[in-house]
N, C-alpha and C. Protein backbone atom coordinates (compact mmCIF):
# COMPACT_ATOMS: atom_id res chain seq x y z
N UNK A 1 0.83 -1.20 0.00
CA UNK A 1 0.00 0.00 0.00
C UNK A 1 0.87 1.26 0.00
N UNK A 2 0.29 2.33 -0.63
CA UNK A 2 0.89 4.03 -0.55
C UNK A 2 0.11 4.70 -0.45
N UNK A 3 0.30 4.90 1.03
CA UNK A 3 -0.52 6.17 1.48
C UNK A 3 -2.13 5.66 1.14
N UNK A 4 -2.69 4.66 1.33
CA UNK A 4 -3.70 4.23 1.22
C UNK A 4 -4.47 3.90 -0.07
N UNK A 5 -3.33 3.74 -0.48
CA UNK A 5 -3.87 3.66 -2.52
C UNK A 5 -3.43 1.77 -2.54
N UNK A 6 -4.11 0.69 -2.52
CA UNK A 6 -3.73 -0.52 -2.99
C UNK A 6 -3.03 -0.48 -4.39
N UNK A 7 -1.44 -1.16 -4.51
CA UNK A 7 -0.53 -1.06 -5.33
C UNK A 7 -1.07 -1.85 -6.55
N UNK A 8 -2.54 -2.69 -6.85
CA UNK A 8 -2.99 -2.65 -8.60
C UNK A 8 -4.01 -1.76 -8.65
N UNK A 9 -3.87 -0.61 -7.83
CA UNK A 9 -5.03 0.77 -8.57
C UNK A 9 -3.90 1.48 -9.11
N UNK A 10 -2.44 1.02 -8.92
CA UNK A 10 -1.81 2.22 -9.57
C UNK A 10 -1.02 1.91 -10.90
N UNK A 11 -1.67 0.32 -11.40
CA UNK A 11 -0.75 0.16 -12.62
C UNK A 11 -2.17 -0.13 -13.11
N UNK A 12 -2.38 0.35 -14.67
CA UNK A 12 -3.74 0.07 -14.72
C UNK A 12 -3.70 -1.37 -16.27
N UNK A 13 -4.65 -2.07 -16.48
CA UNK A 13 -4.45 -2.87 -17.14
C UNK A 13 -5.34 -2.96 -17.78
N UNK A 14 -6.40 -2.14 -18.28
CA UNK A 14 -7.51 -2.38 -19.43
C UNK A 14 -6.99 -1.48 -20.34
N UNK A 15 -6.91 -1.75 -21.71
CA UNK A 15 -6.63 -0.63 -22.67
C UNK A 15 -6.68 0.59 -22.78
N UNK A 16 -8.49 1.06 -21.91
CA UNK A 16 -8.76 2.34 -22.56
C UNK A 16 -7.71 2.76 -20.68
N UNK A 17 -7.92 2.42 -20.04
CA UNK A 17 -7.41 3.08 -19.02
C UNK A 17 -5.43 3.51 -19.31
N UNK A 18 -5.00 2.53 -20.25
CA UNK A 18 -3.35 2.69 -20.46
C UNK A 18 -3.33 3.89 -21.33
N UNK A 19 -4.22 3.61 -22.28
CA UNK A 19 -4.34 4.73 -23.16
C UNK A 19 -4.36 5.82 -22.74
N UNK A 20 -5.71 6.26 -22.01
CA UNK A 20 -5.84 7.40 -20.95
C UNK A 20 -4.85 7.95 -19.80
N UNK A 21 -4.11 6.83 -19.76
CA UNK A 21 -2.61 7.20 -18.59
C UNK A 21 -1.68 7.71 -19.31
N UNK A 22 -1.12 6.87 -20.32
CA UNK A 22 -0.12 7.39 -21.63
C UNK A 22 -0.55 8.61 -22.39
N UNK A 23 -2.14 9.23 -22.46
CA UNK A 23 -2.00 10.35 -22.90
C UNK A 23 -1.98 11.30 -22.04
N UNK A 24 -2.39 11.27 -20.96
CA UNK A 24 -2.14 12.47 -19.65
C UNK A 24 -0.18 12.84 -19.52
N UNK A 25 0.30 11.80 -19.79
CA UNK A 25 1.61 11.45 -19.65
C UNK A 25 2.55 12.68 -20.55
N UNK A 26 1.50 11.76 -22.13
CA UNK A 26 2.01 12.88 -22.78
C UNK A 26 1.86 14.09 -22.87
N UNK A 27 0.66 14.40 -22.28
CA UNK A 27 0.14 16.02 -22.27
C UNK A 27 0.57 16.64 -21.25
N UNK A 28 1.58 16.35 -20.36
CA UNK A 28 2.21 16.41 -19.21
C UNK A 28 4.01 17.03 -19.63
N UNK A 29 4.02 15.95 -20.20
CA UNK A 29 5.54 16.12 -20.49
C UNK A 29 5.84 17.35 -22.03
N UNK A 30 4.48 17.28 -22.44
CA UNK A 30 4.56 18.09 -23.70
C UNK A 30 4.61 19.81 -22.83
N UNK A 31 3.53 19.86 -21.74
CA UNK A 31 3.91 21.07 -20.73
C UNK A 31 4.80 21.09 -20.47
N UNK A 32 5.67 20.21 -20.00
CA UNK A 32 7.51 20.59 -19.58
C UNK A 32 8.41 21.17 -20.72
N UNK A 33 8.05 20.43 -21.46
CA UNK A 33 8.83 20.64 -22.62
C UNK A 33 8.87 22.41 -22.80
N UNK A 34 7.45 22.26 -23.06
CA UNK A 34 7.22 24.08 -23.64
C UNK A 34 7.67 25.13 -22.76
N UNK A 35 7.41 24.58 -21.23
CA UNK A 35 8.33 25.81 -20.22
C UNK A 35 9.53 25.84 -20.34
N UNK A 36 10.06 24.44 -20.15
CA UNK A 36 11.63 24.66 -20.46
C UNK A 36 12.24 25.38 -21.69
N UNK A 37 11.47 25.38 -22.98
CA UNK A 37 11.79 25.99 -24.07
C UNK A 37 11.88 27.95 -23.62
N UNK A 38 10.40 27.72 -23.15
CA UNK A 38 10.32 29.28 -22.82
C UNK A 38 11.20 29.52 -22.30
N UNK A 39 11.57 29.03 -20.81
CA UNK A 39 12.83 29.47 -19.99
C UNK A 39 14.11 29.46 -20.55
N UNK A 40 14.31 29.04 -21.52
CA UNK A 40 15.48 28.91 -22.45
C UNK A 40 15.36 29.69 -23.03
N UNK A 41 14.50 30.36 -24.09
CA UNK A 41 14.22 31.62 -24.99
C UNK A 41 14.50 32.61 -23.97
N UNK A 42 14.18 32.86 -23.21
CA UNK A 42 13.92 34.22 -21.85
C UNK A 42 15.11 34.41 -21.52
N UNK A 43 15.72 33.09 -21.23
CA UNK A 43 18.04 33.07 -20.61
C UNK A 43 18.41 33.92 -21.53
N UNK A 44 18.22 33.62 -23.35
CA UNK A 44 18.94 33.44 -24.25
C UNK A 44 18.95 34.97 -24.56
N UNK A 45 17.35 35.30 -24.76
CA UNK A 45 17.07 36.29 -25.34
C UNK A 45 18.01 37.85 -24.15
N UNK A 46 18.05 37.72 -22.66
CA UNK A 46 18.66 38.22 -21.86
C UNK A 46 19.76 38.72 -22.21
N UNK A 47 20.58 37.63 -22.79
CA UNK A 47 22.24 37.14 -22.66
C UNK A 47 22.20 38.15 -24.32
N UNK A 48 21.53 37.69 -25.24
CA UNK A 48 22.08 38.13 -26.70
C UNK A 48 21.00 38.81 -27.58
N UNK A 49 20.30 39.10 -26.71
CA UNK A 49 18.89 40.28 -27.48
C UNK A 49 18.07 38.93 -27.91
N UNK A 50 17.03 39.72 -28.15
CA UNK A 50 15.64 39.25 -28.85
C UNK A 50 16.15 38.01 -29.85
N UNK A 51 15.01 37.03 -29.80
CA UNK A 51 15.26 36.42 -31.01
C UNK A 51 14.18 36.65 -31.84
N UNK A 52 14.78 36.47 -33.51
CA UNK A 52 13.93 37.38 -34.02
C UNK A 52 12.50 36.66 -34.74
N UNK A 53 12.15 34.92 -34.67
CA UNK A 53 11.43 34.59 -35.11
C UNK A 53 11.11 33.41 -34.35
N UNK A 54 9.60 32.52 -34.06
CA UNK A 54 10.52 30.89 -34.09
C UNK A 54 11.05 30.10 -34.26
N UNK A 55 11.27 30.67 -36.01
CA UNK A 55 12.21 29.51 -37.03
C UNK A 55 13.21 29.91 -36.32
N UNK A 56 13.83 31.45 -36.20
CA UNK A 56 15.13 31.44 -35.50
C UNK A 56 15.70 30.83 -34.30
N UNK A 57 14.77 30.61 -33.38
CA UNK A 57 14.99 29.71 -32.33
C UNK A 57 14.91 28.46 -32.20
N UNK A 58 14.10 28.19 -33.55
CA UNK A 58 14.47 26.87 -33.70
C UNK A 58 15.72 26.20 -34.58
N UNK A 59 16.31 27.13 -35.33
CA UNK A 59 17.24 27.17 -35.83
C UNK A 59 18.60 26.85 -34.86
N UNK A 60 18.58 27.84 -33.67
CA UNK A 60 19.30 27.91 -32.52
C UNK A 60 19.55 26.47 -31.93
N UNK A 61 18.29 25.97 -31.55
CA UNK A 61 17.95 25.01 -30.61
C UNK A 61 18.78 23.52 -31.70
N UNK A 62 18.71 23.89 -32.87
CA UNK A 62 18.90 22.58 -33.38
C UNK A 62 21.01 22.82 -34.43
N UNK A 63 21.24 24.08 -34.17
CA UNK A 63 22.47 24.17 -34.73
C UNK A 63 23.54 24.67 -33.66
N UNK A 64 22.69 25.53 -32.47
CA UNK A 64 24.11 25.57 -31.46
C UNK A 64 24.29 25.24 -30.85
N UNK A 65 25.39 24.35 -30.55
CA UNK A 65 25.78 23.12 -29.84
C UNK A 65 25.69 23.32 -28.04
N UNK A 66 25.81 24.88 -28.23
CA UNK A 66 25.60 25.56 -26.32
C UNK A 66 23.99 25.43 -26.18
N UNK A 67 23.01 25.26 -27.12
CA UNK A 67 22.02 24.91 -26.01
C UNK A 67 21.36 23.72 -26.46
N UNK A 68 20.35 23.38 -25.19
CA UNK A 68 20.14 22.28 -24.74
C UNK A 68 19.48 21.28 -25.78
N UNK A 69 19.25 21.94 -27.24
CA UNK A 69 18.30 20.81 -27.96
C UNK A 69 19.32 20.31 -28.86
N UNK A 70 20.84 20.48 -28.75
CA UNK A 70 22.14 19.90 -29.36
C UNK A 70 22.56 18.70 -28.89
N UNK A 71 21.99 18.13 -27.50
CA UNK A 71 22.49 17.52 -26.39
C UNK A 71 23.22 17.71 -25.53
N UNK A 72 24.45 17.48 -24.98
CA UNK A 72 25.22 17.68 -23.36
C UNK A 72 25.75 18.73 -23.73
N UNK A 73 26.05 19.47 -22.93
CA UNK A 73 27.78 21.07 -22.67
C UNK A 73 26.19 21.84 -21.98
N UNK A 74 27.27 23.34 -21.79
CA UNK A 74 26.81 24.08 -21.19
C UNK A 74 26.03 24.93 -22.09
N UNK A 75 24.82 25.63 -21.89
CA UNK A 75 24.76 26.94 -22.66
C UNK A 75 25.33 27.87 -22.77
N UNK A 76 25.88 28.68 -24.35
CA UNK A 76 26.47 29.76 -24.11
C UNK A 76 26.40 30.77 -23.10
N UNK A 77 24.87 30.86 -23.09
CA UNK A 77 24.73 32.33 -22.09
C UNK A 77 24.13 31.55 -20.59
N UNK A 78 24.74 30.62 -20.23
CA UNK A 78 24.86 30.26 -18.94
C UNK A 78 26.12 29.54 -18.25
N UNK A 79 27.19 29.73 -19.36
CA UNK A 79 28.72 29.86 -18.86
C UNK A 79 28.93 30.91 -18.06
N UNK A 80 29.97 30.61 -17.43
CA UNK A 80 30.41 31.49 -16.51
C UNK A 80 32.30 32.06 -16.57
N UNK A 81 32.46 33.21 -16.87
CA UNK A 81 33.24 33.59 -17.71
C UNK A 81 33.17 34.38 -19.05
């Protein structure tokens, strides 16, 4: 038990209920996603002015290797130095 929840109410096993878990899931993580983007546009835009479109930031996100949609290192404008 957790916290008074019996441990098969919390894995669910009929279709429509996995379905319904896996899409909350995704509509969950698709919210993270978009803040973290924002909070990344907001650092960026701070550090090196405005950006000037979304293509441009998406341009950013997918060609400079300092931020986070390149994979691992630091962001440019959250080095220190």
């Amino acid at each position: 038990m957790l916290d008074g929840v019996k441990e098969e109410n919390l894995i669910p096993t009929e279709p429509n209920d996995i379905r319904r878990r896996l899409k909350e899931l995704r509509d969950a993580l698709l919210q993270l996603h978009k803040a973290l983007m924002d909070s990344e546009r907001t650092s960026y835009e701070q550090t090196f002015g405005k950006i000037a479109s979304p293509y441009q930031f998406l341009k950013l996100l997918t060609e400079d290797p300092g931020l986070p949609g390149c994979g691992p290192g630091i962001p440019a404008h959250r080095r220190n130095g």
